[in-house]
C-alpha atoms as a PDB file:
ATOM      1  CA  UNK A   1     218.675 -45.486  25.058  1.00  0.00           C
ATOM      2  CA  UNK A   2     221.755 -43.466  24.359  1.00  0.00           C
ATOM      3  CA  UNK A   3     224.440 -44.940  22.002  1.00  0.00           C
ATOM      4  CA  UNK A   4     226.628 -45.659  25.192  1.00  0.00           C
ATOM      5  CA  UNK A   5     224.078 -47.513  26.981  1.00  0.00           C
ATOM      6  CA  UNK A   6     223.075 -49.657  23.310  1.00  0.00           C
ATOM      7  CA  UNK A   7     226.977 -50.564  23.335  1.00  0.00           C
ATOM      8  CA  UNK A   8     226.874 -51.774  26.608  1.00  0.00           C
ATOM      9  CA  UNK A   9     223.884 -54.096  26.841  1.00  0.00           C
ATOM     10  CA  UNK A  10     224.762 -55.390  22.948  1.00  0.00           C
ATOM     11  CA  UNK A  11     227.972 -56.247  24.535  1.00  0.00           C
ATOM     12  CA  UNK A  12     226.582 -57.886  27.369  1.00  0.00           C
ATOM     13  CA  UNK A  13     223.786 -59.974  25.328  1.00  0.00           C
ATOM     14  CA  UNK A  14     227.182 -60.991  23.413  1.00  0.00           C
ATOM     15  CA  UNK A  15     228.959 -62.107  25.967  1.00  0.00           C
ATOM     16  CA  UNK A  16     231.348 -59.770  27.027  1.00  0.00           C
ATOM     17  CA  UNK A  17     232.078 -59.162  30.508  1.00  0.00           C
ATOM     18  CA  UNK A  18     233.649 -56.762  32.331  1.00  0.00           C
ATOM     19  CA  UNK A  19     234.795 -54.954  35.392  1.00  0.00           C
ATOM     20  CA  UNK A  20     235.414 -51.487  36.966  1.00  0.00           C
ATOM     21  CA  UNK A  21     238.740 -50.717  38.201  1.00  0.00           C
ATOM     22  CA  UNK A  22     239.391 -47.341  40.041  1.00  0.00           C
ATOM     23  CA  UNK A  23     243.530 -46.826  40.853  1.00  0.00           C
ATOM     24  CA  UNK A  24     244.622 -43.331  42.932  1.00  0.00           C
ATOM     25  CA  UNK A  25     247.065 -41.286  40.676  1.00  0.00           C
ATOM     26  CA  UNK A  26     248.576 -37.759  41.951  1.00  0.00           C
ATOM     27  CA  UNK A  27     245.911 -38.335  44.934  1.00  0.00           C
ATOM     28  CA  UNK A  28     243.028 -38.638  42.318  1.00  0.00           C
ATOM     29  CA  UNK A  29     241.032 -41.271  42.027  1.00  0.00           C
ATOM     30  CA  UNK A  30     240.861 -42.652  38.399  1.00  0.00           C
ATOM     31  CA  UNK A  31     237.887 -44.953  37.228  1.00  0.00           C
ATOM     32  CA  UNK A  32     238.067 -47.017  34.176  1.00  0.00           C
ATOM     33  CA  UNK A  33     236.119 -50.142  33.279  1.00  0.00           C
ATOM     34  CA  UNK A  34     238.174 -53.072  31.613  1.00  0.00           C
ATOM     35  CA  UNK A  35     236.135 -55.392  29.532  1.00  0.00           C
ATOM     36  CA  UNK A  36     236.843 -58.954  28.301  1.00  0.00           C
ATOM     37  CA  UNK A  37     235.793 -60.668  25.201  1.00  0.00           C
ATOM     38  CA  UNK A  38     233.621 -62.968  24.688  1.00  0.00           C
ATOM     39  CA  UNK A  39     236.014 -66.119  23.397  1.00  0.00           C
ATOM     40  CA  UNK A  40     237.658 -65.769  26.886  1.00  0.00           C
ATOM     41  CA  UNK A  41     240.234 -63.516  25.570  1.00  0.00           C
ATOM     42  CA  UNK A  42     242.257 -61.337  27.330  1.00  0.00           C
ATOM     43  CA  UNK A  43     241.342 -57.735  28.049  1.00  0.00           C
ATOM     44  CA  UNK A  44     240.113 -55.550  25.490  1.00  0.00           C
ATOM     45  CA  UNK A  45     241.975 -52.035  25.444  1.00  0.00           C
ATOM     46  CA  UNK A  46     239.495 -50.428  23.749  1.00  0.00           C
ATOM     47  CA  UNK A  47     236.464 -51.370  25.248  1.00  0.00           C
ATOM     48  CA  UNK A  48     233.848 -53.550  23.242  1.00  0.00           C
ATOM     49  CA  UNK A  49     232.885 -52.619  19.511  1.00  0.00           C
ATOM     50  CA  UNK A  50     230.966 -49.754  18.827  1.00  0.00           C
ATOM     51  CA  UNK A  51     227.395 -51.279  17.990  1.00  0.00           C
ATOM     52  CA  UNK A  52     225.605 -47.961  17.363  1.00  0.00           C
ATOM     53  CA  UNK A  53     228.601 -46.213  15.407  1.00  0.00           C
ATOM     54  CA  UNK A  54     229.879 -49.841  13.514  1.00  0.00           C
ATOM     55  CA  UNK A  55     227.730 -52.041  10.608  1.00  0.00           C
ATOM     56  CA  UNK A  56     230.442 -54.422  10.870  1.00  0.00           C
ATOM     57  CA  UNK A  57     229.736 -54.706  14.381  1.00  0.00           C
ATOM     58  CA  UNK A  58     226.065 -54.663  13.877  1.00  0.00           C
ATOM     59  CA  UNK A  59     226.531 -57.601  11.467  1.00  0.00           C
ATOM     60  CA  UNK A  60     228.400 -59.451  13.815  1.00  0.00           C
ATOM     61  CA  UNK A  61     226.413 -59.178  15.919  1.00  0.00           C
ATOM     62  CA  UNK A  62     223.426 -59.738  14.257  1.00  0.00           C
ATOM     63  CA  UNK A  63     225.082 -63.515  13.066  1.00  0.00           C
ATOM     64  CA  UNK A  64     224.754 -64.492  16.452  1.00  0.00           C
ATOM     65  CA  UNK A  65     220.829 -64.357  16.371  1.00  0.00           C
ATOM     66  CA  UNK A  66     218.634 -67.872  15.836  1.00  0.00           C
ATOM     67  CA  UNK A  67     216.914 -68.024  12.914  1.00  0.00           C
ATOM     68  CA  UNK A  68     213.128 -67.190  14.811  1.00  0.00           C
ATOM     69  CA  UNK A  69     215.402 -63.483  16.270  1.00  0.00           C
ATOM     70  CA  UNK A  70     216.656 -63.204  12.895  1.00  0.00           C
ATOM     71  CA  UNK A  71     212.994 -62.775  11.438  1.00  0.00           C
ATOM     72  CA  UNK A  72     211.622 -60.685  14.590  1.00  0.00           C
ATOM     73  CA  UNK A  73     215.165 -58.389  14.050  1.00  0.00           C
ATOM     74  CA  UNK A  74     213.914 -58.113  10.036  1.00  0.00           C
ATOM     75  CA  UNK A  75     210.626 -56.827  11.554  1.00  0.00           C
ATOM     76  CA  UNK A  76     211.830 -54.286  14.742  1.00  0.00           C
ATOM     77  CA  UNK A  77     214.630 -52.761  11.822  1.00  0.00           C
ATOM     78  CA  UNK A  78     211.903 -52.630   9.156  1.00  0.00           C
ATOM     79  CA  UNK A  79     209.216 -50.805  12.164  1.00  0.00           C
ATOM     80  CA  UNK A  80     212.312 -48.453  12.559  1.00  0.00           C
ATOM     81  CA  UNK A  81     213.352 -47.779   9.142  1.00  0.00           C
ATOM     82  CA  UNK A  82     210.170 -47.739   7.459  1.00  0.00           C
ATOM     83  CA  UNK A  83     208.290 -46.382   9.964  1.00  0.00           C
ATOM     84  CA  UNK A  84     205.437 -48.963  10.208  1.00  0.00           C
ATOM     85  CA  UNK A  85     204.665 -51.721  12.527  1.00  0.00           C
ATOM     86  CA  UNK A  86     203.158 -54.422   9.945  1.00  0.00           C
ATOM     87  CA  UNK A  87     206.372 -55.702   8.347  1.00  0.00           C
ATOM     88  CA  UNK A  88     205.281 -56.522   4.648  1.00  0.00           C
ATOM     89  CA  UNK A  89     207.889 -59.332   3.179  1.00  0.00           C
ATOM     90  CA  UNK A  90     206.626 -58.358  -0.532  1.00  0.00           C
ATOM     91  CA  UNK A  91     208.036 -54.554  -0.225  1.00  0.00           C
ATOM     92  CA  UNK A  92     211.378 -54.092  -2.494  1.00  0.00           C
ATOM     93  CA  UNK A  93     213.998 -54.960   0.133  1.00  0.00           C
ATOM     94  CA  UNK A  94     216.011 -51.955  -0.700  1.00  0.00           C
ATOM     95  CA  UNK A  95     215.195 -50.701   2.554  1.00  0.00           C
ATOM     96  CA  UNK A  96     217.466 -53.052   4.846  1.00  0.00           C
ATOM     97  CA  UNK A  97     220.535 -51.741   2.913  1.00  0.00           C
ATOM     98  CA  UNK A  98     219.842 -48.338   3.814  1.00  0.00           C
ATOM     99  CA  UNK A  99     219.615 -48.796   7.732  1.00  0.00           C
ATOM    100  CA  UNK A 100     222.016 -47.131   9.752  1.00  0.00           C
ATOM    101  CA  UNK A 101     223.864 -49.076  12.500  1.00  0.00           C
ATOM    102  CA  UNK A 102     222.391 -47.211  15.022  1.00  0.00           C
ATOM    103  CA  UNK A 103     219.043 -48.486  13.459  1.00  0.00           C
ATOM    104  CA  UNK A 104     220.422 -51.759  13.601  1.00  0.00           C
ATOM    105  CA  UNK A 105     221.756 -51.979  17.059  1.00  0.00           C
ATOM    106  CA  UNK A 106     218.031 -50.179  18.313  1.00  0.00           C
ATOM    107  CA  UNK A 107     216.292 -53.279  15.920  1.00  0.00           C
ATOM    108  CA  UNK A 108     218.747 -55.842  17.631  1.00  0.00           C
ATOM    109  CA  UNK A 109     218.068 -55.048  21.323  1.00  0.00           C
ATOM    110  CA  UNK A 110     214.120 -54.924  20.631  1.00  0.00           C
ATOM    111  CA  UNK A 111     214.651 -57.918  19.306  1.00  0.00           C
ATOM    112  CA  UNK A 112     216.029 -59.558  22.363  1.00  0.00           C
ATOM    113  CA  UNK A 113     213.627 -57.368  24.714  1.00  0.00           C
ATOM    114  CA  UNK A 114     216.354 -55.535  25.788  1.00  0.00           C
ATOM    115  CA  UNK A 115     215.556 -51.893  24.915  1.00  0.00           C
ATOM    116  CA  UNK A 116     214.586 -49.137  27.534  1.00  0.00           C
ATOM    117  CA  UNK A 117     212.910 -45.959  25.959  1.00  0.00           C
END
């Protein structure tokens, strides 16, 4: 999935909404999508957070997982990282600190079966 398309269904799994708006300037037709938060906000100006590009983001969003996602994320981030598919709980943890958002936010939409190769 491109970065673009990872922000977008992170977003979505998170509860953001939004909608696309097109207006007609100078006689050119403008498109634009206007998103809303997730705590019934108002509209966000820019957009929703950055998944791939953010930690923060990626930890924030990671909070909102149930304990039995938060163990299968552990696992899909340690596949990615590490480069194995038999998670091993006894390897030095170092590891999970070193994982890129973008690894995170890939690790977070396996997790909730939501990632298209």
């Amino acid at each position: 999935m491109k970065p673009e398309e990872q922000r977008i269904a992170i977003a979505l799994a998170l509860g953001y909404t939004y909608e696309d708006r097109a207006i007609t300037y100078d006689g050119a037709k403008i498109l634009f999508r206007l998103w809303r938060s997730p705590n019934g906000g108002g509209i966000e100006r820019s957009g929703s957070p950055n998944y791939p590009g953010d930690l923060n983001a990626m930890h924030a969003a990671w909070l909102t997982l149930l304990p039995s996602e938060k163990d299968k994320f552990e696992s899909e981030l340690y596949s990615i990282v590490i480069g194995e598919a038999e998670y091993n709980r006894n390897d030095d943890a170092g590891w999970i600190t070193n994982a890129t958002a973008a690894q995170r936010a890939e690790a977070f939409l396996r997790t909730l079966d939501l990632w298209k190769p």
